[in-house]
Every structure is written in structure tokens, then in C-alpha cells.
N, C-alpha and C. Protein backbone atom coordinates (compact mmCIF):
# COMPACT_ATOMS: atom_id res chain seq x y z
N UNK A 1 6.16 2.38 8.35
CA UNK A 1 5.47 2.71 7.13
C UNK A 1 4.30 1.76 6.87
N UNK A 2 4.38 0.66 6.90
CA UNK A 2 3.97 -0.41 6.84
C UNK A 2 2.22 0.04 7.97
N UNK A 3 2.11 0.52 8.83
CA UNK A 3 1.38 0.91 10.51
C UNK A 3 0.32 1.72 9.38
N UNK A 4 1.72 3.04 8.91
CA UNK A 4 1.02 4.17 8.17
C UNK A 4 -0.16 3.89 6.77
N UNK A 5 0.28 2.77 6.03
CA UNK A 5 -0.41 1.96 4.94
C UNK A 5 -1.88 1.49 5.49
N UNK A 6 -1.79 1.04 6.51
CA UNK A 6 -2.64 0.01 6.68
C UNK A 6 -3.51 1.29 7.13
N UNK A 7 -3.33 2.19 7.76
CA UNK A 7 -3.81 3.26 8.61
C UNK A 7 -4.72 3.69 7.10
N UNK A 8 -4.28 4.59 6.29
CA UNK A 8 -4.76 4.86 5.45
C UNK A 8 -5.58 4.03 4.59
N UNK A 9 -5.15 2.67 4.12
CA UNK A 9 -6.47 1.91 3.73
C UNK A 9 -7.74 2.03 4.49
N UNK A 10 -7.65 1.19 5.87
CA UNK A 10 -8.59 1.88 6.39
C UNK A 10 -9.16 3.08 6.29
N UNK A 11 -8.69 4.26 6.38
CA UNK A 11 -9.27 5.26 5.58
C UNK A 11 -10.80 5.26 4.39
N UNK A 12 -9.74 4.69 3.63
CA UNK A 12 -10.43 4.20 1.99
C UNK A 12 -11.82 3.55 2.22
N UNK A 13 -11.61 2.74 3.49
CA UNK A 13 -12.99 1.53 3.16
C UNK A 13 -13.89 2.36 4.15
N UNK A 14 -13.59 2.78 5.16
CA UNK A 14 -14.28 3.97 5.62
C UNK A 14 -15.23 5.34 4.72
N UNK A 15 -14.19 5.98 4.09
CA UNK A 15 -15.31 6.39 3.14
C UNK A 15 -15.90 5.94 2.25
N UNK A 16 -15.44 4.44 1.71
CA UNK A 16 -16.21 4.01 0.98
C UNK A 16 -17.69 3.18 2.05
N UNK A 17 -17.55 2.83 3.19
CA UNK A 17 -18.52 2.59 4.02
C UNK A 17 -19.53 3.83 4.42
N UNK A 18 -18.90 4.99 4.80
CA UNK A 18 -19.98 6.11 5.27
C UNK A 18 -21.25 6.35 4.07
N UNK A 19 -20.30 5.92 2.80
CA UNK A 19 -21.38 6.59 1.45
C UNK A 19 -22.38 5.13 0.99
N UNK A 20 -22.05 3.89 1.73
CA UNK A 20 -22.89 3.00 1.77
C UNK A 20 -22.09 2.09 0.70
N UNK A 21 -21.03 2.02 0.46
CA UNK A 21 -20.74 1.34 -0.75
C UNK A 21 -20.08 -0.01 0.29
N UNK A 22 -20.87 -0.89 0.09
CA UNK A 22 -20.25 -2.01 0.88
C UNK A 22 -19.58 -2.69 0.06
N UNK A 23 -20.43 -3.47 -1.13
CA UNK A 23 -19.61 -4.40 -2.14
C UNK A 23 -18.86 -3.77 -3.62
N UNK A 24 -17.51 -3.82 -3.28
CA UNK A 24 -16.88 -3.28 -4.48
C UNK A 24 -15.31 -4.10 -4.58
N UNK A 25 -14.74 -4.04 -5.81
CA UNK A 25 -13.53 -5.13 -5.89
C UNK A 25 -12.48 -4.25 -4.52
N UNK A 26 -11.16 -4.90 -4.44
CA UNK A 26 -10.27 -4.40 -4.17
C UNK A 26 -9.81 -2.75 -4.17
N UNK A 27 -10.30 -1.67 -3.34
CA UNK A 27 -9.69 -1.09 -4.06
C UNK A 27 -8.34 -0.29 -4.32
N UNK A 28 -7.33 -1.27 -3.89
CA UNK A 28 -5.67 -1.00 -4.25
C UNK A 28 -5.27 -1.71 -5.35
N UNK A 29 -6.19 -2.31 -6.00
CA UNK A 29 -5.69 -2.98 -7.52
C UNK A 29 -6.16 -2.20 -8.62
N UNK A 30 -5.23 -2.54 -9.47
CA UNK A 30 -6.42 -1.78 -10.91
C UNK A 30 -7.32 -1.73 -11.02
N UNK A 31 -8.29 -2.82 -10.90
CA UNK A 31 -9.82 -2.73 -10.85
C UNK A 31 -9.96 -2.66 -10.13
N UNK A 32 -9.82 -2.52 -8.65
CA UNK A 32 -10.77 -1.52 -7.87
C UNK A 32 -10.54 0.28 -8.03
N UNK A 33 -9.17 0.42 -8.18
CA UNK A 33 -8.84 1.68 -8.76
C UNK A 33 -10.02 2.70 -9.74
N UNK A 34 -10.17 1.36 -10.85
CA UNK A 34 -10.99 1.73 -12.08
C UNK A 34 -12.61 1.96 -11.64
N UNK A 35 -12.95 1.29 -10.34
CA UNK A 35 -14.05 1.00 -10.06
C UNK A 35 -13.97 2.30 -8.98
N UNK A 36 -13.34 2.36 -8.60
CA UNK A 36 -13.53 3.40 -7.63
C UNK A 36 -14.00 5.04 -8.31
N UNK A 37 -13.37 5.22 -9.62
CA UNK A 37 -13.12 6.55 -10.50
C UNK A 37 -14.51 6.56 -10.71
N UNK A 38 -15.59 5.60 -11.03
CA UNK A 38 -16.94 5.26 -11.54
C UNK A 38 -18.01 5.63 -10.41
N UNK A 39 -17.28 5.99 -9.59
CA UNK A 39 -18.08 6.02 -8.14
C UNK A 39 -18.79 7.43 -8.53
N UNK A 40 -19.87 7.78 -7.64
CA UNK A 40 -20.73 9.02 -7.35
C UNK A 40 -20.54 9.17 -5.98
N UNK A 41 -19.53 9.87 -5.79
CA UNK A 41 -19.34 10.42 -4.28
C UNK A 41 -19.28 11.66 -3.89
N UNK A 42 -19.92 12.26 -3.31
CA UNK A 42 -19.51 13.60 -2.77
C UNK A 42 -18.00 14.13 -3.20
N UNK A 43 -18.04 15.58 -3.59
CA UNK A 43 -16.91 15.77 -4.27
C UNK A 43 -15.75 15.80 -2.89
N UNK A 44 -16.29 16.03 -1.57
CA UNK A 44 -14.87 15.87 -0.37
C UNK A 44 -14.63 14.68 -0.34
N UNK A 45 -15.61 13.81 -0.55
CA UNK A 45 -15.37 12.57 -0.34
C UNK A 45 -14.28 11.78 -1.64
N UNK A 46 -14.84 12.19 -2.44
CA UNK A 46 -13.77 11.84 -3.83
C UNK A 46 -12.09 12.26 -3.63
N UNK A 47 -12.08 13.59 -3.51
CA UNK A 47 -10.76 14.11 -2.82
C UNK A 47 -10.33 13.63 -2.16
N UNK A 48 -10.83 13.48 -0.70
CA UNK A 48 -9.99 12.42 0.51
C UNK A 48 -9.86 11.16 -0.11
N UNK A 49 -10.29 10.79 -0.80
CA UNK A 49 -10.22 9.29 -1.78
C UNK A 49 -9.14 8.88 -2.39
N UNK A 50 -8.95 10.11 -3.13
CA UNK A 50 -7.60 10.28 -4.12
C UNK A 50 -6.54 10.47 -3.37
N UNK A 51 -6.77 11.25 -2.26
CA UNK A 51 -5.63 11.96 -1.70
C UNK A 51 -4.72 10.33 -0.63
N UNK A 52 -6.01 10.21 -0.18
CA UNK A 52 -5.79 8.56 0.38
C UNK A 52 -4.97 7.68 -0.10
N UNK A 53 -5.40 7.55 -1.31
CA UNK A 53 -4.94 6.42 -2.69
C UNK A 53 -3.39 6.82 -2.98
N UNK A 54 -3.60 8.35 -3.02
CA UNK A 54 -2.18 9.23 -3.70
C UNK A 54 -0.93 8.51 -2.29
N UNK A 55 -1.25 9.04 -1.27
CA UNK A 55 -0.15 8.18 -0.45
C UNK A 55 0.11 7.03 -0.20
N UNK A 56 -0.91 6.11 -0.33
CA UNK A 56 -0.42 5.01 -0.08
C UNK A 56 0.31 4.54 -1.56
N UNK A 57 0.00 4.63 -2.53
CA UNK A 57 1.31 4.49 -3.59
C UNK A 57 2.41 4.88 -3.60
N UNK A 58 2.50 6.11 -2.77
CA UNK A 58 3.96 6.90 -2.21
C UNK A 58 4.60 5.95 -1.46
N UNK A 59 3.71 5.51 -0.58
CA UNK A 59 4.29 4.38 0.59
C UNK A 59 4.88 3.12 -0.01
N UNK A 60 3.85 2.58 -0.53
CA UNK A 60 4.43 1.56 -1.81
C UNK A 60 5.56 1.55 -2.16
N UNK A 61 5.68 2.69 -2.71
CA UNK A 61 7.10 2.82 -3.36
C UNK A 61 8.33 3.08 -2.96
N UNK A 62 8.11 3.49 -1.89
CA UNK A 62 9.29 3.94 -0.37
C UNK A 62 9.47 2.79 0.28
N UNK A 63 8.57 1.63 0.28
CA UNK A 63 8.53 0.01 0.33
C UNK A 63 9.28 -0.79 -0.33
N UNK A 64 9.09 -0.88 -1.59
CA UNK A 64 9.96 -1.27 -2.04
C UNK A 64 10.80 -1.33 -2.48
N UNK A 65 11.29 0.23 -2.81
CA UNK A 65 12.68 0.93 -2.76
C UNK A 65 13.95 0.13 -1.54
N UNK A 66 12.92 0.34 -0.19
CA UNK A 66 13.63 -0.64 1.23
C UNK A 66 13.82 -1.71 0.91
N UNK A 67 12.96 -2.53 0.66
CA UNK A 67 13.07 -3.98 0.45
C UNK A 67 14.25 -4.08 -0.41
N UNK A 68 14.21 -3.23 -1.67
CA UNK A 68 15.23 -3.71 -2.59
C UNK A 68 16.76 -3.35 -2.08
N UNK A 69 16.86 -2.17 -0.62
CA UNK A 69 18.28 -2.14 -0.07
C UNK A 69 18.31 -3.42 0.78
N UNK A 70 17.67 -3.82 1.17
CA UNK A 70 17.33 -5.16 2.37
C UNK A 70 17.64 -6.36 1.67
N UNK A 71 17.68 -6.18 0.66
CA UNK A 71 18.12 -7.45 -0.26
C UNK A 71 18.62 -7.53 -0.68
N UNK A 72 19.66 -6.47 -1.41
CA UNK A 72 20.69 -6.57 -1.98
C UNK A 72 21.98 -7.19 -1.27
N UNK A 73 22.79 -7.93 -1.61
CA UNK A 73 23.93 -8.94 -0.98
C UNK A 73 24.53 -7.58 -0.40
N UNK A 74 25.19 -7.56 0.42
CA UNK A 74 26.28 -6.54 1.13
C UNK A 74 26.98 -7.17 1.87
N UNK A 75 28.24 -6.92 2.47
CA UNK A 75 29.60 -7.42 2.85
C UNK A 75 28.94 -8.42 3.89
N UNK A 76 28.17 -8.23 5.43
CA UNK A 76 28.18 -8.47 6.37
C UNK A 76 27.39 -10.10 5.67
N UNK A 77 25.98 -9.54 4.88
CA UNK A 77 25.20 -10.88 4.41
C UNK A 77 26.15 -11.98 3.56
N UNK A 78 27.36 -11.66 2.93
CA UNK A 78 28.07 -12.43 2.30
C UNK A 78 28.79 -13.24 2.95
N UNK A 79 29.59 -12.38 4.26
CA UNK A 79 30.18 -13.22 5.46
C UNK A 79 29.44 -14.40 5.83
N UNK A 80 28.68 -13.59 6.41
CA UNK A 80 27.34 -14.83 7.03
C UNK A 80 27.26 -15.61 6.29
N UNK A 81 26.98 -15.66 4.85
CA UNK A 81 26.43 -17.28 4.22
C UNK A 81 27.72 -17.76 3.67
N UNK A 82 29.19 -17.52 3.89
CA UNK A 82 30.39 -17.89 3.72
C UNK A 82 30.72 -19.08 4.24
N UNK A 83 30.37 -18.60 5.21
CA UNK A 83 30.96 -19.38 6.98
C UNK A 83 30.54 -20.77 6.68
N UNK A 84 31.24 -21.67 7.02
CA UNK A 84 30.60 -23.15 7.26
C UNK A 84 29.39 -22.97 8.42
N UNK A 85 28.87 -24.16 8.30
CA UNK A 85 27.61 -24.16 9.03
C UNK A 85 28.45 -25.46 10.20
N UNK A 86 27.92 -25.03 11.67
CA UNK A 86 28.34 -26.22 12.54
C UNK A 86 27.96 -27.35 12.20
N UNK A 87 28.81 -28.40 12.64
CA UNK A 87 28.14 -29.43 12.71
C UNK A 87 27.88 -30.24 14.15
């Protein structure tokens, strides 16, 4: 997922490169978000923009949904930090 994210940002700075927009904030944060909506882009270009943006927040969230099973204590991780440590 993580491959797929990065894949699609790229995306993002790509069309924001073809339309000449070199200097602009972040745009996976709020303000670049906000900055991006302000844009004058070709209306396909706006679409693939959104549509871009729209998945990688999907991904995001399928991210850290994982992370939060990956972290939660479960039997095997409890064993493990039970155990004495060698000496």
C-alpha cells in the first residue's frame, strides 16, 4: 500500500508539474489541499487531481487502520515481552 501511495503522489506533482505549477505548499496537508482547490487547471486535470487525492486518503486510512492491528498487544507480543531477557 505504502508502493501504491507514493505511486499516486507522484501522480499529484506530475500534474501539478505538466501545468507549470512548480512552487506550491505540500499538497497532502491542509494547506496544500486548500491551495490546490485555488488552482486554475484544466478541468481533466482538476479531476485526476481529486481523484488522485480521493485515494490516497483511502490509503491513509487502510494505513492506519493496519498500524492500529500491528499494535495492539496480542497473546504472542505479550509472551515475548514476558520472558526474562538472557543474561
Amino acid at each position: 500500500m505504502i508502493e501504491d501511495r507514493n505511486r499516486l503522489k507522484n501522480r499529484v506533482h506530475a500534474i501539478l508539474a505538466k501545468n507549470g505549477i512548480i512552487d506550491y505548499p505540500n499538497p497532502f496537508t491542509k494547506k496544500g489541499r486548500e491551495h490546490l482547490e485555488n488552482l486554475d487547471l484544466p478541468e481533466i486535470d482538476k479531476e485526476l487531481l481529486n481523484a488522485n487525492l480521493s485515494i490516497i486518503d483511502r490509503i491513509n486510512k487502510e494505513i492506519k487502520k493496519i498500524d492500529r492491528i500491528i499494535r495492539k498487544p496480542n497473546r504472542i507480543t505479550m509472551l515475548y515481552y514476558s520472558q526474562p531477557s538472557p543474561e
